[in-house]
N, C-alpha and C. Protein backbone atom coordinates (compact mmCIF):
# COMPACT_ATOMS: atom_id res chain seq x y z
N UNK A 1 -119.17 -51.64 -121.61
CA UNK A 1 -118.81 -52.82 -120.84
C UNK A 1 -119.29 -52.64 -119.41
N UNK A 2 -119.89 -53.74 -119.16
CA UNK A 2 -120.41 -53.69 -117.24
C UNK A 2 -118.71 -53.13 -116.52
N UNK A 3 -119.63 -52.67 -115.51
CA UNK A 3 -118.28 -52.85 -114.43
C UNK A 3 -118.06 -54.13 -114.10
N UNK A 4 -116.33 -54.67 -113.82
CA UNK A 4 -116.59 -56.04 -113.22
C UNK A 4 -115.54 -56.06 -112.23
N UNK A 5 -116.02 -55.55 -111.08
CA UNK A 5 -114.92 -55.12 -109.78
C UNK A 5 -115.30 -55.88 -108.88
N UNK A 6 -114.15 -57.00 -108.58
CA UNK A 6 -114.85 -57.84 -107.29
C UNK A 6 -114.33 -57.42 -106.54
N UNK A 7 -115.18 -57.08 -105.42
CA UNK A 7 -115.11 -56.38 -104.46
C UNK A 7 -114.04 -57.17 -103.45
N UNK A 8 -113.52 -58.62 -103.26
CA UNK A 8 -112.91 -59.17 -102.48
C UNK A 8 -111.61 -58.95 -102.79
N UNK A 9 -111.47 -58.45 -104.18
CA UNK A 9 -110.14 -58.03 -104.37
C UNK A 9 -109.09 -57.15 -104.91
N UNK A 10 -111.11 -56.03 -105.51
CA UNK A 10 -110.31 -54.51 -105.36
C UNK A 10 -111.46 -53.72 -105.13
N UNK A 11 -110.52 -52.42 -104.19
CA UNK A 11 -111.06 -51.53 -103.67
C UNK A 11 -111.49 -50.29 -104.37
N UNK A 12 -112.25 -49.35 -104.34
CA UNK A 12 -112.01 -48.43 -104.93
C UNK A 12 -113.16 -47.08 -104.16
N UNK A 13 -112.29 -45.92 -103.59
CA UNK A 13 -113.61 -45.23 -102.71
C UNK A 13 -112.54 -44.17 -103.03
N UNK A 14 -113.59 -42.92 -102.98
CA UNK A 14 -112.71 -41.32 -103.20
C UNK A 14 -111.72 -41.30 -102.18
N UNK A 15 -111.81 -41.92 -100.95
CA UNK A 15 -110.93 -41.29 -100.11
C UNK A 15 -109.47 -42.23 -100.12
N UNK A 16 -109.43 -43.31 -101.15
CA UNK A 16 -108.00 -43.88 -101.01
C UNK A 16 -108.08 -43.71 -102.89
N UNK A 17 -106.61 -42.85 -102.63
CA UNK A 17 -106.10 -42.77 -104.04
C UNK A 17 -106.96 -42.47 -104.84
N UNK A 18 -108.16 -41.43 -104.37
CA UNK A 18 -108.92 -40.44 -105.31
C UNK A 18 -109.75 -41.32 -106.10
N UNK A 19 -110.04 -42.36 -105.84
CA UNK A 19 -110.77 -43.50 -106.30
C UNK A 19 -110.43 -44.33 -107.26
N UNK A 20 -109.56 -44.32 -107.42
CA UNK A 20 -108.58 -45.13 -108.22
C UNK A 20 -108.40 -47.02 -107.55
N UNK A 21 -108.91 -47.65 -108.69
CA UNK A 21 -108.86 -49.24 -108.11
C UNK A 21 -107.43 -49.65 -107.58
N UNK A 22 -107.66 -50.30 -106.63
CA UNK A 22 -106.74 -50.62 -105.54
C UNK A 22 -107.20 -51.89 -105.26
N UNK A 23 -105.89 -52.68 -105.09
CA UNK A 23 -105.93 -54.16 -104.15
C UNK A 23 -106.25 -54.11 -103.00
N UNK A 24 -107.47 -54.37 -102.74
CA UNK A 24 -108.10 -54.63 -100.94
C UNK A 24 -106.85 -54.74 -100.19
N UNK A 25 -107.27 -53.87 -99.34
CA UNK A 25 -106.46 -53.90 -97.87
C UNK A 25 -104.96 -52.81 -98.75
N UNK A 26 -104.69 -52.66 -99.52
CA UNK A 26 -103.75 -51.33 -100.12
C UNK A 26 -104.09 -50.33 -100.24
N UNK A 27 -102.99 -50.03 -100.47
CA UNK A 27 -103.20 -48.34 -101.45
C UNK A 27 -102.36 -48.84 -102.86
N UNK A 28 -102.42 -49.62 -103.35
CA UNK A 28 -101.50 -50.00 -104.59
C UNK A 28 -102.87 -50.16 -105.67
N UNK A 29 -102.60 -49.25 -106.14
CA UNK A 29 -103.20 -49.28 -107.99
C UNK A 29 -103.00 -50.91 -108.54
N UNK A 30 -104.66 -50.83 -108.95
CA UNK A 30 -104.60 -52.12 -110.04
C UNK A 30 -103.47 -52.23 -111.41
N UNK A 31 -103.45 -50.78 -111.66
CA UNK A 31 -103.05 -50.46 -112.96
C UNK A 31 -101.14 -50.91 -112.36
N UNK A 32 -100.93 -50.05 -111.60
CA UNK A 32 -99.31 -50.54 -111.42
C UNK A 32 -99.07 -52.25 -111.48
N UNK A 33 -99.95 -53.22 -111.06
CA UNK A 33 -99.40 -54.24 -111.83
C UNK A 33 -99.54 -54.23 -113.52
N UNK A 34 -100.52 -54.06 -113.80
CA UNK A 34 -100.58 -54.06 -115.32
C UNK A 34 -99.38 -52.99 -115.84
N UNK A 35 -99.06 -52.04 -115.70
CA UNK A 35 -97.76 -51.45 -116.04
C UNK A 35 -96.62 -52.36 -115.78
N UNK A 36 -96.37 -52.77 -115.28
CA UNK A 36 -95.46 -53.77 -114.42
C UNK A 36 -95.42 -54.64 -115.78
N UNK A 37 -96.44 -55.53 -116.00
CA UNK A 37 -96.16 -56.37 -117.14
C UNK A 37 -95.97 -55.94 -118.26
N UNK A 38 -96.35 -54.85 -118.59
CA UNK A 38 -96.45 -53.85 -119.96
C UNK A 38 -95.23 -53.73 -120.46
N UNK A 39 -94.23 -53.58 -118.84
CA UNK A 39 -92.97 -53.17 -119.48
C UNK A 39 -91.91 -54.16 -119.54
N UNK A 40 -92.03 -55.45 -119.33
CA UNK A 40 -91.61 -56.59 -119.07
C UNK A 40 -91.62 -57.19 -118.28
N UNK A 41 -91.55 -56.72 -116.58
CA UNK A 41 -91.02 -57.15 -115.65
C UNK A 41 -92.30 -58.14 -115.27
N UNK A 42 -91.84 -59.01 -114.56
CA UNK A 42 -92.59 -60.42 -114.15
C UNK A 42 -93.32 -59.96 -113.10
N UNK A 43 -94.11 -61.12 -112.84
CA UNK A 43 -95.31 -60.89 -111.15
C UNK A 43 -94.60 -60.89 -109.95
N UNK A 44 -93.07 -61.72 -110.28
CA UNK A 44 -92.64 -61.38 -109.15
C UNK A 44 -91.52 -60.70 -108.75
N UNK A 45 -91.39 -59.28 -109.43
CA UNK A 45 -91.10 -58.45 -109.23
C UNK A 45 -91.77 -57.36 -108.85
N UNK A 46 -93.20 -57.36 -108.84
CA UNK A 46 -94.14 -56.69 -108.71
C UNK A 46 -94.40 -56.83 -106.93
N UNK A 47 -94.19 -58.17 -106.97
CA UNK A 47 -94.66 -58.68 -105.75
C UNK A 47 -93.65 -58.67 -104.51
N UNK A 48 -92.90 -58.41 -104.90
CA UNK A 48 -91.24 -57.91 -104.53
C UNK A 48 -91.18 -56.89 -104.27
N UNK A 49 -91.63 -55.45 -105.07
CA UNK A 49 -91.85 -54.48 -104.66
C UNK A 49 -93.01 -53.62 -103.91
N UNK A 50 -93.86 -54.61 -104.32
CA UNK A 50 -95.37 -53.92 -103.61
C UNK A 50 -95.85 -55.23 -102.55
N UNK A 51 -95.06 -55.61 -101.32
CA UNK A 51 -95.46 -56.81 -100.64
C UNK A 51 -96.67 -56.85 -99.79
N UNK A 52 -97.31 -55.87 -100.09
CA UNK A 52 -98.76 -55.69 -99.68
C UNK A 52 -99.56 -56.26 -100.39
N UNK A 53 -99.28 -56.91 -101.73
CA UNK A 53 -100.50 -57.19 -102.61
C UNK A 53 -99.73 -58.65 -102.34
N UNK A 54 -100.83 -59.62 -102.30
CA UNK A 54 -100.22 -61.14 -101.99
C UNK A 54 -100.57 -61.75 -103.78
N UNK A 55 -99.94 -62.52 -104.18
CA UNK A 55 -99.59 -63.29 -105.41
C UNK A 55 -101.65 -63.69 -105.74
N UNK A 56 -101.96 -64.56 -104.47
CA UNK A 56 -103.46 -64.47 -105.00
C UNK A 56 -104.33 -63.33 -105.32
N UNK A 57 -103.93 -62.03 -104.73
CA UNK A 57 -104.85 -61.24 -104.66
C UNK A 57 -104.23 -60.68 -106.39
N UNK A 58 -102.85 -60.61 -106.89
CA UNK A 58 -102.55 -60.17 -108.24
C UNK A 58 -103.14 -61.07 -109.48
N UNK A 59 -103.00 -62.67 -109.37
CA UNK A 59 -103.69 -63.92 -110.24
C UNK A 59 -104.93 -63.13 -110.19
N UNK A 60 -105.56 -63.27 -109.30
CA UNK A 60 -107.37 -62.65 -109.20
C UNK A 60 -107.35 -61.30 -109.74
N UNK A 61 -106.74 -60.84 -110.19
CA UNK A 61 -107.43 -59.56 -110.92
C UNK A 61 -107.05 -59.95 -112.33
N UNK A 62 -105.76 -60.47 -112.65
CA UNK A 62 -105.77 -61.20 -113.93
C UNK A 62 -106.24 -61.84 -114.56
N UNK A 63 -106.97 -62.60 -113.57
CA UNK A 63 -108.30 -63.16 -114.24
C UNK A 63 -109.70 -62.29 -114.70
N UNK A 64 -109.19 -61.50 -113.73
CA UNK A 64 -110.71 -60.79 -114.05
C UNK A 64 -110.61 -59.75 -114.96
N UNK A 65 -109.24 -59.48 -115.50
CA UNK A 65 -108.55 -58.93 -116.54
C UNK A 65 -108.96 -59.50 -118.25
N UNK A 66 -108.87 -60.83 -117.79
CA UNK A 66 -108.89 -61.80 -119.11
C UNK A 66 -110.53 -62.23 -118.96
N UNK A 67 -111.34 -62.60 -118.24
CA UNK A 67 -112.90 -62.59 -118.39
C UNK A 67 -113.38 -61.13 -118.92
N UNK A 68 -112.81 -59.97 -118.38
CA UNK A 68 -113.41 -58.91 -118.94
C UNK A 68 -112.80 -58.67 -120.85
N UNK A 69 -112.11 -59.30 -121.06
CA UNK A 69 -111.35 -58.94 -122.56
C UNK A 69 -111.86 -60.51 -123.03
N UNK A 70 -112.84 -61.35 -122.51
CA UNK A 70 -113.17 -62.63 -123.74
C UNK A 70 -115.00 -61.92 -123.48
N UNK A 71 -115.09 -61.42 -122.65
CA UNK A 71 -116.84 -61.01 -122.42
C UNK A 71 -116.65 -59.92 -123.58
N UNK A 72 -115.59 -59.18 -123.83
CA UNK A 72 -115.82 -58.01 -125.08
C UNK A 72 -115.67 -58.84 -126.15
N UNK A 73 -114.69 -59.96 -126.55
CA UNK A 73 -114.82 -60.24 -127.91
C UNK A 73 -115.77 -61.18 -127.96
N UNK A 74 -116.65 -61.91 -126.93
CA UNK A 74 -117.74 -62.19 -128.10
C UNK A 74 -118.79 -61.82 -128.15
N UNK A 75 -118.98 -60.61 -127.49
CA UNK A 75 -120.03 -59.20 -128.00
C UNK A 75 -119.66 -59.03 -129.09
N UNK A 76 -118.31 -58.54 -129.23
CA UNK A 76 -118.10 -57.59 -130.51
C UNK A 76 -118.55 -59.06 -131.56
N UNK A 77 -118.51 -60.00 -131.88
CA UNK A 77 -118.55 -61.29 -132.49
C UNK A 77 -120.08 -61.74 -132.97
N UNK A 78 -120.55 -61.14 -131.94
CA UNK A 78 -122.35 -61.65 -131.96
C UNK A 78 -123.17 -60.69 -132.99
């Protein structure tokens, strides 16, 4: 799968959080929202606890969550 990291709304460089994707302008892991939903809890509890990441900047990776998982199934399809 390509990489598909938009840069306007995540970060990712060795020197913050060992290069681990991050919401521009954080130090908050992409992945801690996706855990967040994994385990039930809503966006805005996420957003409640991590008030550094703004509601657009969390939608925008969810999207780019769900373009990267319909670009795999209709590879795998073709």
């Amino acid at each position: 799968m390509p990489e598909m990291i938009d840069k306007s709304v995540i970060y990712r460089s060795p020197e913050v959080q060992g290069g681990t994707p991050v919401f521009k302008g954080t130090r908050v892991p992409v992945k801690t929202l996706l855990d967040y939903l994994e385990a039930g809890d809503c966006l805005d509890d996420f957003l409640r606890e991590y008030p550094s990441v703004t509601r657009e900047q969390a939608l925008a990776v969810l999207e780019i969550a769900k373009e990267a998982l319909l670009v795999d199934s209709n590879e795998a399809a073709a």
